[in-house]
PDB file of N, CA and C in Angstrom:
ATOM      1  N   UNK A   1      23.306  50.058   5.561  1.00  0.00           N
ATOM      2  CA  UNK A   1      23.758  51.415   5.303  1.00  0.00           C
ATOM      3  C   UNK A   1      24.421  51.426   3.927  1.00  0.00           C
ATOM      4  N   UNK A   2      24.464  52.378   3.118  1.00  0.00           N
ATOM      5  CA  UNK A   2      24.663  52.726   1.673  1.00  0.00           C
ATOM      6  C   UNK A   2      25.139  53.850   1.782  1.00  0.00           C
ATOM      7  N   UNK A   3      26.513  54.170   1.215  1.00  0.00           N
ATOM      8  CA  UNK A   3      27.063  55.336   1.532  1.00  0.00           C
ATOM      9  C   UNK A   3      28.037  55.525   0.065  1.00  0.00           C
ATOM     10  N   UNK A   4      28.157  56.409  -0.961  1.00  0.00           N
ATOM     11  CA  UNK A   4      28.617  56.798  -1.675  1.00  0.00           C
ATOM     12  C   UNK A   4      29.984  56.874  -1.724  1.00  0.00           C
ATOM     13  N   UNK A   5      30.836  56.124  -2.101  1.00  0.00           N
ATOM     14  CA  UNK A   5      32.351  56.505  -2.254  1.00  0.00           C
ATOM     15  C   UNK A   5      32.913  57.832  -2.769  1.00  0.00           C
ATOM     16  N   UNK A   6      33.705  58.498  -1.708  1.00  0.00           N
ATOM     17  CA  UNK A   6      34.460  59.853  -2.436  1.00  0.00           C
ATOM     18  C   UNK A   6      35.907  59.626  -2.378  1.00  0.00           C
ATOM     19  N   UNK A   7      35.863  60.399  -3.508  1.00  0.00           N
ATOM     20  CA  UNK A   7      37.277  59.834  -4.134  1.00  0.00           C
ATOM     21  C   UNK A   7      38.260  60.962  -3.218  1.00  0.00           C
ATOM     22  N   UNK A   8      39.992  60.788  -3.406  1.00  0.00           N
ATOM     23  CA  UNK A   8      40.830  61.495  -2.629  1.00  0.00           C
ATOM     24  C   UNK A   8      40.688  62.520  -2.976  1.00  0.00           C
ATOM     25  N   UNK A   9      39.623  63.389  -3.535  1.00  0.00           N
ATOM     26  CA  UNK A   9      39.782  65.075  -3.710  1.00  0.00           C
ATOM     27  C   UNK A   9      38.264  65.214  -3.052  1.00  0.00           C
ATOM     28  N   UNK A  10      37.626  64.281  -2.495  1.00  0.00           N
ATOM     29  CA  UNK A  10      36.868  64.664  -2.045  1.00  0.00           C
ATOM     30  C   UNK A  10      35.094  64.531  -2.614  1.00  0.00           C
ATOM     31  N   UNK A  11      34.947  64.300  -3.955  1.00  0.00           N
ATOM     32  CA  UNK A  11      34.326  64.466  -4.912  1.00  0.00           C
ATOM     33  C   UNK A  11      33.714  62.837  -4.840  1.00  0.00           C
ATOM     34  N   UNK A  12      32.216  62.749  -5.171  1.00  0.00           N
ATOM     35  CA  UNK A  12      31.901  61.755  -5.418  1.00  0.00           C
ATOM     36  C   UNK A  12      32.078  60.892  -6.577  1.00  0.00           C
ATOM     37  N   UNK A  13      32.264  59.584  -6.396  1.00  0.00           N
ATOM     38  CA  UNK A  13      32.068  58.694  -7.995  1.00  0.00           C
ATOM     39  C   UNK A  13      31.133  58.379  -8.176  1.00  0.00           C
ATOM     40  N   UNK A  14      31.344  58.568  -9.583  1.00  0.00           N
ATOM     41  CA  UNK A  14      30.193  58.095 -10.831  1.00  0.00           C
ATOM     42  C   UNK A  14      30.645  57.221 -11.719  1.00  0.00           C
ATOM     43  N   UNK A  15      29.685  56.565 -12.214  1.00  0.00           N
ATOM     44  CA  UNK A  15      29.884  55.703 -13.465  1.00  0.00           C
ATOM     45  C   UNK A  15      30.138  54.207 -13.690  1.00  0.00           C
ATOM     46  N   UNK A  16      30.374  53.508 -11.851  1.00  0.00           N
ATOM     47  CA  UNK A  16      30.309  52.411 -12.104  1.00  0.00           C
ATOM     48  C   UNK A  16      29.149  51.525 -11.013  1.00  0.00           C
ATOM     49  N   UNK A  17      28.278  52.418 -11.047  1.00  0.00           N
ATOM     50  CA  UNK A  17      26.476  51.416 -10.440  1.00  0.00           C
ATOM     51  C   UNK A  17      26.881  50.970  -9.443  1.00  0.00           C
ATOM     52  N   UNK A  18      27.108  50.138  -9.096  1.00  0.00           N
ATOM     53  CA  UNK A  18      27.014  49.860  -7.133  1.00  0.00           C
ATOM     54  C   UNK A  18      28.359  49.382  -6.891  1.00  0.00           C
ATOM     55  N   UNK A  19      29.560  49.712  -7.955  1.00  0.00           N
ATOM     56  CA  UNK A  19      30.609  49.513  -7.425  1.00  0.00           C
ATOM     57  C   UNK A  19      30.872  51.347  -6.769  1.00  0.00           C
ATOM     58  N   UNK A  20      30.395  51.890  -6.912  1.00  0.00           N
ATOM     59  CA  UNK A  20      30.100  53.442  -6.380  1.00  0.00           C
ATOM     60  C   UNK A  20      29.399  53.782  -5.083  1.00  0.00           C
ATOM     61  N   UNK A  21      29.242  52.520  -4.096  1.00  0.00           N
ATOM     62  CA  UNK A  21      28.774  52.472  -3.059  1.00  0.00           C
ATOM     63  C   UNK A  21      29.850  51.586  -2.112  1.00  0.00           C
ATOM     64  N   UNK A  22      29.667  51.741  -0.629  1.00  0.00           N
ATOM     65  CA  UNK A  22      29.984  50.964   0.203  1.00  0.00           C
ATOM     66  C   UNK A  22      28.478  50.540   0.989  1.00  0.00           C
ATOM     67  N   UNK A  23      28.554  49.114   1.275  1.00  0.00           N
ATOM     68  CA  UNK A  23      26.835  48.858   1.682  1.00  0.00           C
ATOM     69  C   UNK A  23      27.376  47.944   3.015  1.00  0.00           C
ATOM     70  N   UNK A  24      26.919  48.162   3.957  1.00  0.00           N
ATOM     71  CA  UNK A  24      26.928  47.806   5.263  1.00  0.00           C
ATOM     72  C   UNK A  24      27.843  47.121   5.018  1.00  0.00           C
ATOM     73  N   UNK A  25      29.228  47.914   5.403  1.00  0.00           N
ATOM     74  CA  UNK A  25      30.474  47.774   5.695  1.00  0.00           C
ATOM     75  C   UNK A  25      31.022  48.770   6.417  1.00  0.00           C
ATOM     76  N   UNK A  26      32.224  48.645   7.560  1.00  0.00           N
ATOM     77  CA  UNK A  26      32.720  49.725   8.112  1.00  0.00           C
ATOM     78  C   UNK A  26      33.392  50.722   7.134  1.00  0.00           C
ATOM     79  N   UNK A  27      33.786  50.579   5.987  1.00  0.00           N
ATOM     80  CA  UNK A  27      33.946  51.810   5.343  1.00  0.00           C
ATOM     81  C   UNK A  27      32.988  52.918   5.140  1.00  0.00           C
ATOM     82  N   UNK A  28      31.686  52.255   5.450  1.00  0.00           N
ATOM     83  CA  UNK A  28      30.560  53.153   5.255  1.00  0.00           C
ATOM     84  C   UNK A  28      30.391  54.097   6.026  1.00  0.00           C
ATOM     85  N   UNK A  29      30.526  53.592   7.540  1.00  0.00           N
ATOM     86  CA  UNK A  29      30.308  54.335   8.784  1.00  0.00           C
ATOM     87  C   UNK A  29      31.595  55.283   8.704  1.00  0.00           C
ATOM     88  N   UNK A  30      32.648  54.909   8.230  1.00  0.00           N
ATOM     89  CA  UNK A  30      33.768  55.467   7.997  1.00  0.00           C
ATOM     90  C   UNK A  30      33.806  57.188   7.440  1.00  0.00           C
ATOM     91  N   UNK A  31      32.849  56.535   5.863  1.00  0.00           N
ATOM     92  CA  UNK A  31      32.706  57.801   4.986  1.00  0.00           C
ATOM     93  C   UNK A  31      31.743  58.917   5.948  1.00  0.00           C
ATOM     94  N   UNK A  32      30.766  58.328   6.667  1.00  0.00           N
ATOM     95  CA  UNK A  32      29.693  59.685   6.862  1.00  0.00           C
ATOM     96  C   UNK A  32      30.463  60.174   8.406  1.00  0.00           C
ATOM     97  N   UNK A  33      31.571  59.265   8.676  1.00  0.00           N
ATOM     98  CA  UNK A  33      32.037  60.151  10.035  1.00  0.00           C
ATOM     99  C   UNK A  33      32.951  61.236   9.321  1.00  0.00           C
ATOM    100  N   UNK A  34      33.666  61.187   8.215  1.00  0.00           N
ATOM    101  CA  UNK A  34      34.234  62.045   7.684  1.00  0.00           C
ATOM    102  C   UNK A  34      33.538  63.170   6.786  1.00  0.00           C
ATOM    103  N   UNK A  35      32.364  63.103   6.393  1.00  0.00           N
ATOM    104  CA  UNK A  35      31.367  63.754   5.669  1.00  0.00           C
ATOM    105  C   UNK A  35      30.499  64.718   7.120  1.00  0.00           C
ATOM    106  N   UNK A  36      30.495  63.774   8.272  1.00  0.00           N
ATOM    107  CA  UNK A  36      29.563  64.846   9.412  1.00  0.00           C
ATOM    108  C   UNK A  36      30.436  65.792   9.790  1.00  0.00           C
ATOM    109  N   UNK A  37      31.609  65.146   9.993  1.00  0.00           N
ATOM    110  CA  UNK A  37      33.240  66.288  10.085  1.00  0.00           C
ATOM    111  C   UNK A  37      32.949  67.494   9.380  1.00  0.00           C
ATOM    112  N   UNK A  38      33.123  67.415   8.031  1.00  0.00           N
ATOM    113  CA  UNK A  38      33.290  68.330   6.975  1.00  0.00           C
ATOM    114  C   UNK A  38      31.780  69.501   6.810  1.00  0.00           C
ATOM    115  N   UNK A  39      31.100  68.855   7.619  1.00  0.00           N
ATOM    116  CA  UNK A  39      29.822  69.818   7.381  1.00  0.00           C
ATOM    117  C   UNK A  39      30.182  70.815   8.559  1.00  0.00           C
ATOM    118  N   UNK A  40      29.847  71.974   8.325  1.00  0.00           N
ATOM    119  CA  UNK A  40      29.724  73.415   9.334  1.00  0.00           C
ATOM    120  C   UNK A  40      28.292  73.894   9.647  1.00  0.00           C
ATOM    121  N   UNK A  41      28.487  73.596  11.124  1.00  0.00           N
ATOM    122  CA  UNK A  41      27.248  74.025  11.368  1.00  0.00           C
ATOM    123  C   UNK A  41      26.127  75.185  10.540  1.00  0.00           C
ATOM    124  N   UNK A  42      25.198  75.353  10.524  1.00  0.00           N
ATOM    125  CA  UNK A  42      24.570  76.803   9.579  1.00  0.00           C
ATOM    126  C   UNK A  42      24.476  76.169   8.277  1.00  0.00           C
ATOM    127  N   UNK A  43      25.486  75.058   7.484  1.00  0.00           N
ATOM    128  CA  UNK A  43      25.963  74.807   6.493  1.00  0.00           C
ATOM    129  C   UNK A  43      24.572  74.008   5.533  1.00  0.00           C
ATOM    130  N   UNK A  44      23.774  73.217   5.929  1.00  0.00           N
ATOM    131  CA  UNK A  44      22.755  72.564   5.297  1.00  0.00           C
ATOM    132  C   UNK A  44      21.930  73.254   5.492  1.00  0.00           C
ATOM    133  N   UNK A  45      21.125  74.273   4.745  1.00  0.00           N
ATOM    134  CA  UNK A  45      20.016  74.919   4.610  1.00  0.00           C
ATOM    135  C   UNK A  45      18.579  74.125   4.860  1.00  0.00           C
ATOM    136  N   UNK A  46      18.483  72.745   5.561  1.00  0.00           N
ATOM    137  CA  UNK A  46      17.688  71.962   5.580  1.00  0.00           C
ATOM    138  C   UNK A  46      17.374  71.960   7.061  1.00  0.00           C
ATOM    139  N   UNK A  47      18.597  71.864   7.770  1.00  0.00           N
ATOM    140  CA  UNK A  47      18.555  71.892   8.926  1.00  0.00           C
ATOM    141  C   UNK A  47      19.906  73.026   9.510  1.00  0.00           C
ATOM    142  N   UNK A  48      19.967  73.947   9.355  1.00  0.00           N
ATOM    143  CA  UNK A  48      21.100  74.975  10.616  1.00  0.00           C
ATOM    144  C   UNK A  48      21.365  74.776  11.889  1.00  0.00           C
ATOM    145  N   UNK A  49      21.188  73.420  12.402  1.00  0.00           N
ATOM    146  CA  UNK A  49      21.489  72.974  13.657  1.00  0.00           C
ATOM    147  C   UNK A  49      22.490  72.399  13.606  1.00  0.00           C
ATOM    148  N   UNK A  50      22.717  71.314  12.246  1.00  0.00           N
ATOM    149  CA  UNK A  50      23.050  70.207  12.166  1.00  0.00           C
ATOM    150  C   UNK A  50      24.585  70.802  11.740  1.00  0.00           C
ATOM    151  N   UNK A  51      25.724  70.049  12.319  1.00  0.00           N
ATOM    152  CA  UNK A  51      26.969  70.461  11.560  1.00  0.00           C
ATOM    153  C   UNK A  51      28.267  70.069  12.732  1.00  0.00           C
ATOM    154  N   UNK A  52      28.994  70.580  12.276  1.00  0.00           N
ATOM    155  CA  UNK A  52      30.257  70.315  13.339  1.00  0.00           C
ATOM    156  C   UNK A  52      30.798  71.880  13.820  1.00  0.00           C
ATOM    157  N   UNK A  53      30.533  71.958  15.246  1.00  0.00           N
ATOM    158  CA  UNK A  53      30.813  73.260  15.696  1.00  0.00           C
ATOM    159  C   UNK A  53      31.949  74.073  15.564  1.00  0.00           C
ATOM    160  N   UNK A  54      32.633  74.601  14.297  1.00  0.00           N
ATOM    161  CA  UNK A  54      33.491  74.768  14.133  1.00  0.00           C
ATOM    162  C   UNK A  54      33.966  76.247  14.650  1.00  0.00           C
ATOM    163  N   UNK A  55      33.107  77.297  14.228  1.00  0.00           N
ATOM    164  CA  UNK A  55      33.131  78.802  14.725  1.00  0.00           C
ATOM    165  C   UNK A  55      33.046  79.147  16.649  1.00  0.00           C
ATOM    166  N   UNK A  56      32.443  78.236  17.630  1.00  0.00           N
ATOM    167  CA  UNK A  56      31.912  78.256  18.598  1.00  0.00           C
ATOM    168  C   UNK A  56      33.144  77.561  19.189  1.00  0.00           C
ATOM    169  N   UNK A  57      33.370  75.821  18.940  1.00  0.00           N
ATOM    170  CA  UNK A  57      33.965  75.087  19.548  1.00  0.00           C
ATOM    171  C   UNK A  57      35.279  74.626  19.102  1.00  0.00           C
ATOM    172  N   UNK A  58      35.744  75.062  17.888  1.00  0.00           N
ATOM    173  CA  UNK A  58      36.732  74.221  17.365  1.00  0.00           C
ATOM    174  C   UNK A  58      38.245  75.272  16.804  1.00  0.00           C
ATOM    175  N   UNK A  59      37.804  75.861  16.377  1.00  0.00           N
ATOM    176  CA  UNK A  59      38.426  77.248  15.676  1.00  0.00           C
ATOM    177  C   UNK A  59      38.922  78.716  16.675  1.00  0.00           C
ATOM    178  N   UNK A  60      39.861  79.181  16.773  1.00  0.00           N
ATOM    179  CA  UNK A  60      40.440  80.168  17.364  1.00  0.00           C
ATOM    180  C   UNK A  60      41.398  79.798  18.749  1.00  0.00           C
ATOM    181  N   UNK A  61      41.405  81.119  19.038  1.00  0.00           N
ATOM    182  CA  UNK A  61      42.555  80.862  20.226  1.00  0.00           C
ATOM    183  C   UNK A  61      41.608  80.233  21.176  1.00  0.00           C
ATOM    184  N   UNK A  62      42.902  79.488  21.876  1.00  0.00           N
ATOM    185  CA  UNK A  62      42.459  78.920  23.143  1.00  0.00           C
ATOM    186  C   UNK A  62      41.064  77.870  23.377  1.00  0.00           C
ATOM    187  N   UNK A  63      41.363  77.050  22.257  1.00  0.00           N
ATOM    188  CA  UNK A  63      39.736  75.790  22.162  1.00  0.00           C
ATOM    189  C   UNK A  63      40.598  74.630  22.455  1.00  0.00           C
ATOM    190  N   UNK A  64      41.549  74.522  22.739  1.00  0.00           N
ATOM    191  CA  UNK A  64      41.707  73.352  23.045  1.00  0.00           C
ATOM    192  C   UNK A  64      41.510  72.469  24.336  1.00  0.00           C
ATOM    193  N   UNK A  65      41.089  73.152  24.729  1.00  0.00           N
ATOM    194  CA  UNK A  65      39.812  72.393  25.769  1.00  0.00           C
ATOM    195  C   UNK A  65      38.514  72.076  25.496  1.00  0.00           C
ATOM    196  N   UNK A  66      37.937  72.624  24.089  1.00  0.00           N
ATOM    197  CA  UNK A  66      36.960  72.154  23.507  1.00  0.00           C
ATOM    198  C   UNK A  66      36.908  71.291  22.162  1.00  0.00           C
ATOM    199  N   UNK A  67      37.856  71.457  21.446  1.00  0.00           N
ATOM    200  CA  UNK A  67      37.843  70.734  20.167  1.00  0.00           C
ATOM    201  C   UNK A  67      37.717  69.404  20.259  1.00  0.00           C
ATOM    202  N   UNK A  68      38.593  68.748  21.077  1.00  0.00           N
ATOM    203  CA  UNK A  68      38.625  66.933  21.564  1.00  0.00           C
ATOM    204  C   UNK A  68      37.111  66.755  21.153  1.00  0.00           C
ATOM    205  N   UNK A  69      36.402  67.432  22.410  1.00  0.00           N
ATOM    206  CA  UNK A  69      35.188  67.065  23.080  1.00  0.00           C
ATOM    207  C   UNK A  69      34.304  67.238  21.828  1.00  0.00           C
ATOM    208  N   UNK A  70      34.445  68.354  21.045  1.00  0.00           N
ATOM    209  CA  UNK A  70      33.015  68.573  20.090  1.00  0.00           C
ATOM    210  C   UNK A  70      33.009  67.766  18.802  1.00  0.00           C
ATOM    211  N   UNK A  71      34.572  67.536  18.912  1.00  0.00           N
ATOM    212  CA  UNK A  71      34.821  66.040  17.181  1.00  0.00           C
ATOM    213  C   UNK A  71      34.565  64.856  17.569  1.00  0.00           C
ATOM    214  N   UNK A  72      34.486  64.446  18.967  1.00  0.00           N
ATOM    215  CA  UNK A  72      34.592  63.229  19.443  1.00  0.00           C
ATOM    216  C   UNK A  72      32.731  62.932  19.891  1.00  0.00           C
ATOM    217  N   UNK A  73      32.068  64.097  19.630  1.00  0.00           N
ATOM    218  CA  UNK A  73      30.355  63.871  19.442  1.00  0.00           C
ATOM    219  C   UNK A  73      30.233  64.055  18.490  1.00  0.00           C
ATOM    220  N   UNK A  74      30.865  64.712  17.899  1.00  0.00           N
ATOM    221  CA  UNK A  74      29.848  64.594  16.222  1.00  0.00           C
ATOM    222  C   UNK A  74      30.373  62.818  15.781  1.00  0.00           C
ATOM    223  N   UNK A  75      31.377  62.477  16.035  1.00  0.00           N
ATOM    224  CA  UNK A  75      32.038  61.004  15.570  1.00  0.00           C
ATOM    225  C   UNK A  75      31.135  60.054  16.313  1.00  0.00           C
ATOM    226  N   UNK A  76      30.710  60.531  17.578  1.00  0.00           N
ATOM    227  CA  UNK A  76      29.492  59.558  18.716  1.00  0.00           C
ATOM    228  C   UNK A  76      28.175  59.366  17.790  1.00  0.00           C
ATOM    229  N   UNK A  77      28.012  60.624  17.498  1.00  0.00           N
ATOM    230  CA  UNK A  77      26.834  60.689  16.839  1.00  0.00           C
ATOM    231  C   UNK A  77      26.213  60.445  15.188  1.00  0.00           C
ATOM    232  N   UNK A  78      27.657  60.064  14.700  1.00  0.00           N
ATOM    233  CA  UNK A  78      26.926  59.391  13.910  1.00  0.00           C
ATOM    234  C   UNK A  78      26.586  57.650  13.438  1.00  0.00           C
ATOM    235  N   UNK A  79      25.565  57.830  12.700  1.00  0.00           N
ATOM    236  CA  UNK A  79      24.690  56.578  12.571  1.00  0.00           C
ATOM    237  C   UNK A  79      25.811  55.692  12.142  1.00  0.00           C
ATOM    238  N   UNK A  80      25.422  54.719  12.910  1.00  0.00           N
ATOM    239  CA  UNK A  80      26.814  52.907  12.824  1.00  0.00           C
ATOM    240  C   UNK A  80      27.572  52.977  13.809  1.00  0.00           C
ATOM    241  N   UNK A  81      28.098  54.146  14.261  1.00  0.00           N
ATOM    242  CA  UNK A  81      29.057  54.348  15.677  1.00  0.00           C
ATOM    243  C   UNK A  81      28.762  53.585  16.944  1.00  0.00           C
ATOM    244  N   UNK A  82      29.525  52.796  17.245  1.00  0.00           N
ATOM    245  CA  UNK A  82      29.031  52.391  18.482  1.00  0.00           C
ATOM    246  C   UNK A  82      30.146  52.673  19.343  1.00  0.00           C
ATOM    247  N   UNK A  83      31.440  52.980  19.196  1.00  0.00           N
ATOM    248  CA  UNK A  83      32.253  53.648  20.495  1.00  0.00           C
ATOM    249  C   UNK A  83      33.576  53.901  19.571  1.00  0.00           C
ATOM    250  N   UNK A  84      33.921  54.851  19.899  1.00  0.00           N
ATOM    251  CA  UNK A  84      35.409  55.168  19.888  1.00  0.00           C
ATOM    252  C   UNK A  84      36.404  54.281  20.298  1.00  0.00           C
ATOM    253  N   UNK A  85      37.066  53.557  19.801  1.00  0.00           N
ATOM    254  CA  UNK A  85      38.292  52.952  20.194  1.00  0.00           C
ATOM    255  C   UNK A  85      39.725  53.237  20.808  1.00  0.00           C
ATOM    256  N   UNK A  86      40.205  54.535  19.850  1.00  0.00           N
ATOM    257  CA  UNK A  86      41.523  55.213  19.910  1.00  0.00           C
ATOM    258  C   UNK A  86      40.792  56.607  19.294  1.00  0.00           C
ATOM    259  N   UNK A  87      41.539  57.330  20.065  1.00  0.00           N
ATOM    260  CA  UNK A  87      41.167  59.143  19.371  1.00  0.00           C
ATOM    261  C   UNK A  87      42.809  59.621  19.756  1.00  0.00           C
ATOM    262  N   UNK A  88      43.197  60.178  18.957  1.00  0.00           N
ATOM    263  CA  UNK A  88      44.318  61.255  18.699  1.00  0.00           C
ATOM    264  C   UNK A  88      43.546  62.367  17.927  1.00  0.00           C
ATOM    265  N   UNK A  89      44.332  63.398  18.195  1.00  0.00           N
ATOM    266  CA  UNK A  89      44.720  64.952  17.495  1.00  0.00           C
ATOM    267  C   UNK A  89      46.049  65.549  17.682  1.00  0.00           C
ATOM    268  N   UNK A  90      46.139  66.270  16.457  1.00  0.00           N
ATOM    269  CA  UNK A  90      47.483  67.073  16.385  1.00  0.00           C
ATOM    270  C   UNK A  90      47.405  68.043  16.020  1.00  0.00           C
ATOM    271  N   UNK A  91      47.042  69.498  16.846  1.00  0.00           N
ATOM    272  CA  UNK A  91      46.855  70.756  16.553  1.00  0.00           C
ATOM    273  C   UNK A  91      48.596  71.215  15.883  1.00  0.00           C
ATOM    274  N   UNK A  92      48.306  71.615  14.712  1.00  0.00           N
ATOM    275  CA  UNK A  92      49.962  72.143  14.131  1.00  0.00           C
ATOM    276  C   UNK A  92      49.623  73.770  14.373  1.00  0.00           C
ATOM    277  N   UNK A  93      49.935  74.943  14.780  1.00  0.00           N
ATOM    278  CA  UNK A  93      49.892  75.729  15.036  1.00  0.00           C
ATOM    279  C   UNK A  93      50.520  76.806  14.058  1.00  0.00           C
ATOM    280  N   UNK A  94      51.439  76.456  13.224  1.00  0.00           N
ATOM    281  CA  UNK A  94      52.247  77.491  12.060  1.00  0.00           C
ATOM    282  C   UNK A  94      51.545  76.596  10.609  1.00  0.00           C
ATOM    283  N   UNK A  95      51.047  75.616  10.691  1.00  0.00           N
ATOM    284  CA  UNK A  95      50.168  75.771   9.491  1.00  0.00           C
ATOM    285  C   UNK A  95      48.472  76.058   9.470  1.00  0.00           C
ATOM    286  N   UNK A  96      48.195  76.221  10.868  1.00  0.00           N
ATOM    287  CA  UNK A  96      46.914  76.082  11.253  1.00  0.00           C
ATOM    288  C   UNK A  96      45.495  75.081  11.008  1.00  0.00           C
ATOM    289  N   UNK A  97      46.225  73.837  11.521  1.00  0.00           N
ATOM    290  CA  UNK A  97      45.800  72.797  10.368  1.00  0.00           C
ATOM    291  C   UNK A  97      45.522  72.169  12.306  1.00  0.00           C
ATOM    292  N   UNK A  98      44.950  71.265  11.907  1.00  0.00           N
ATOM    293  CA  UNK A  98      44.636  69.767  12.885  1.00  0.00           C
ATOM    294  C   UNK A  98      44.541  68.493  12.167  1.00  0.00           C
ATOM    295  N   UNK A  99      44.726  67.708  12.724  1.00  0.00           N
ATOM    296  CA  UNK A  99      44.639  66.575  12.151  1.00  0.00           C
ATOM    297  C   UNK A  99      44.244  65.655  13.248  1.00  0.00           C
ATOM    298  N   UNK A 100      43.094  64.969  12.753  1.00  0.00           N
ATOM    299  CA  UNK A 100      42.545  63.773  13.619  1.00  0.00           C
ATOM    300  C   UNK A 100      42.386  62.313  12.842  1.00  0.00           C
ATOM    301  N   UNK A 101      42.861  61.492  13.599  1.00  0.00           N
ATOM    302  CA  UNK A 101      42.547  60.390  13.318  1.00  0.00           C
ATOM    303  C   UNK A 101      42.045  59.159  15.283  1.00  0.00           C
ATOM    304  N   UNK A 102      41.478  58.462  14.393  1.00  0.00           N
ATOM    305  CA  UNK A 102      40.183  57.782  15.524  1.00  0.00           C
ATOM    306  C   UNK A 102      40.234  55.898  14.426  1.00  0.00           C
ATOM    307  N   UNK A 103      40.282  54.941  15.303  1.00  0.00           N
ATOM    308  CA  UNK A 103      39.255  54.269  15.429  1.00  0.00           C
ATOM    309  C   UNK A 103      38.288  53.905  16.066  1.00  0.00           C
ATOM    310  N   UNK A 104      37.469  53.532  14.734  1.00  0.00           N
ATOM    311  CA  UNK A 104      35.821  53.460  15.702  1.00  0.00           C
ATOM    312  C   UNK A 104      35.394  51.871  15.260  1.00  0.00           C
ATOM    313  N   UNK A 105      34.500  51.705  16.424  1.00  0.00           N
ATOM    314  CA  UNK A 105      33.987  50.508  16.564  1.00  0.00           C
ATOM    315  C   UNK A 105      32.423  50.917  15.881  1.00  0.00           C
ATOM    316  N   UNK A 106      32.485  49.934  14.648  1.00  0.00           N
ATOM    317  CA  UNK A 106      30.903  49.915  14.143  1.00  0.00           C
ATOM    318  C   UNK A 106      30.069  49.059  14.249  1.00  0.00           C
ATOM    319  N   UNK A 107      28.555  48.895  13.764  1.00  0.00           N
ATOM    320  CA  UNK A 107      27.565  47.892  13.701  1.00  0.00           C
ATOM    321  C   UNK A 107      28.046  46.868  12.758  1.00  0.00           C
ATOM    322  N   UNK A 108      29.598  47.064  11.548  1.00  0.00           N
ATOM    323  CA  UNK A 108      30.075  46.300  11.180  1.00  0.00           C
ATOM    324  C   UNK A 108      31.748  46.057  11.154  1.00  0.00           C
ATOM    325  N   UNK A 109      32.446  46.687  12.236  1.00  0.00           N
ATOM    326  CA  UNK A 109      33.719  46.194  12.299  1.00  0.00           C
ATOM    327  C   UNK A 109      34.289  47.320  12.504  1.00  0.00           C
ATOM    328  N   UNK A 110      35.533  47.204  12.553  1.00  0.00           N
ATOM    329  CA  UNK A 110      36.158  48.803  12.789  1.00  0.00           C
ATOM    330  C   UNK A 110      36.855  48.824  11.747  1.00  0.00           C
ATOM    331  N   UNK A 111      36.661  50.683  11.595  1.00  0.00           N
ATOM    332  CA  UNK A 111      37.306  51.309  10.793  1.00  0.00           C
ATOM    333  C   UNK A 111      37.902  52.418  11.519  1.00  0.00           C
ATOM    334  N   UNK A 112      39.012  52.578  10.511  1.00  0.00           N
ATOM    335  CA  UNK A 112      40.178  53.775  10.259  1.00  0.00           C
ATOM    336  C   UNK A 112      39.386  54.997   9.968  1.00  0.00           C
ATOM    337  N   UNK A 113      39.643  56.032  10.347  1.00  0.00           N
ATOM    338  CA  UNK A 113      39.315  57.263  10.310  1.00  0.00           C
ATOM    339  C   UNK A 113      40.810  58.609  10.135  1.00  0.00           C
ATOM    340  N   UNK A 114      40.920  59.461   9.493  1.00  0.00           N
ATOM    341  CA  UNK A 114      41.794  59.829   9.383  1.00  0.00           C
ATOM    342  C   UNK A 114      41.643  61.810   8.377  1.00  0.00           C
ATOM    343  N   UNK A 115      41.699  63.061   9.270  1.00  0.00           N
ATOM    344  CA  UNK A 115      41.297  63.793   8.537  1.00  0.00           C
ATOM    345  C   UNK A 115      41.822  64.988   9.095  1.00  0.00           C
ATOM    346  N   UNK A 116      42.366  65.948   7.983  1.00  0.00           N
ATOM    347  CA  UNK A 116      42.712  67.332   8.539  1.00  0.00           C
ATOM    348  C   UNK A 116      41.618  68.300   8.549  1.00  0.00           C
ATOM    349  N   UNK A 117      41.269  69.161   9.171  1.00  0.00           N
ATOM    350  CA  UNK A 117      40.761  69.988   9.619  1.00  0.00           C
ATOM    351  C   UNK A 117      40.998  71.343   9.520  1.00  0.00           C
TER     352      UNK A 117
END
């Protein structure tokens, strides 16, 4: 697996050739569980299936009987994942923010996961 390093604003790097990659390492599986996060369903004009249910399952009053469940498959589902280890969330309610963090068990070790929402 080959997965592009993004830097803390989010933004990909450039400019230094394959030090600009993570290659079958758990940081890798790391980056695209935080990249499948960040996609919204409708959001890839390639596929409108594909995304993290945010409008349906995750967002508004009274989901918190669904949010766990719909971050904790998109995190199942992506490629290198082989199980969840630890899952927390922290719905903050006066900033309207969540925050999840997870370790996951990969095809190469576990990684830290860590992301507001």
């Amino acid at each position: 697996m080959r997965y592009r390093i993004m830097d803390e604003a989010g933004d990909y790097t450039v400019g230094h050739g394959g030090q600009n990659f993570y290659v079958n390492s758990p940081d890798a599986v790391a980056q695209a569980v935080l990249t499948r996060l960040k996609l919204l369903t409708g959001e890839w004009f390639l596929d409108v299936t594909e995304g993290t249910p945010y409008s349906t399952e995750i967002l508004g009053a009274h989901t918190q009987a669904t949010y766990d469940t719909a971050i904790r498959n998109r995190i199942l589902g992506t490629q290198g994942v082989q199980s969840i280890l630890s899952y927390s969330s922290d719905l903050n309610a006066s900033t309207r923010s969540l925050r999840v963090a997870a370790t996951i068990d990969t095809i190469y070790g576990q990684a830290e996961v860590e992301t507001f929402l």
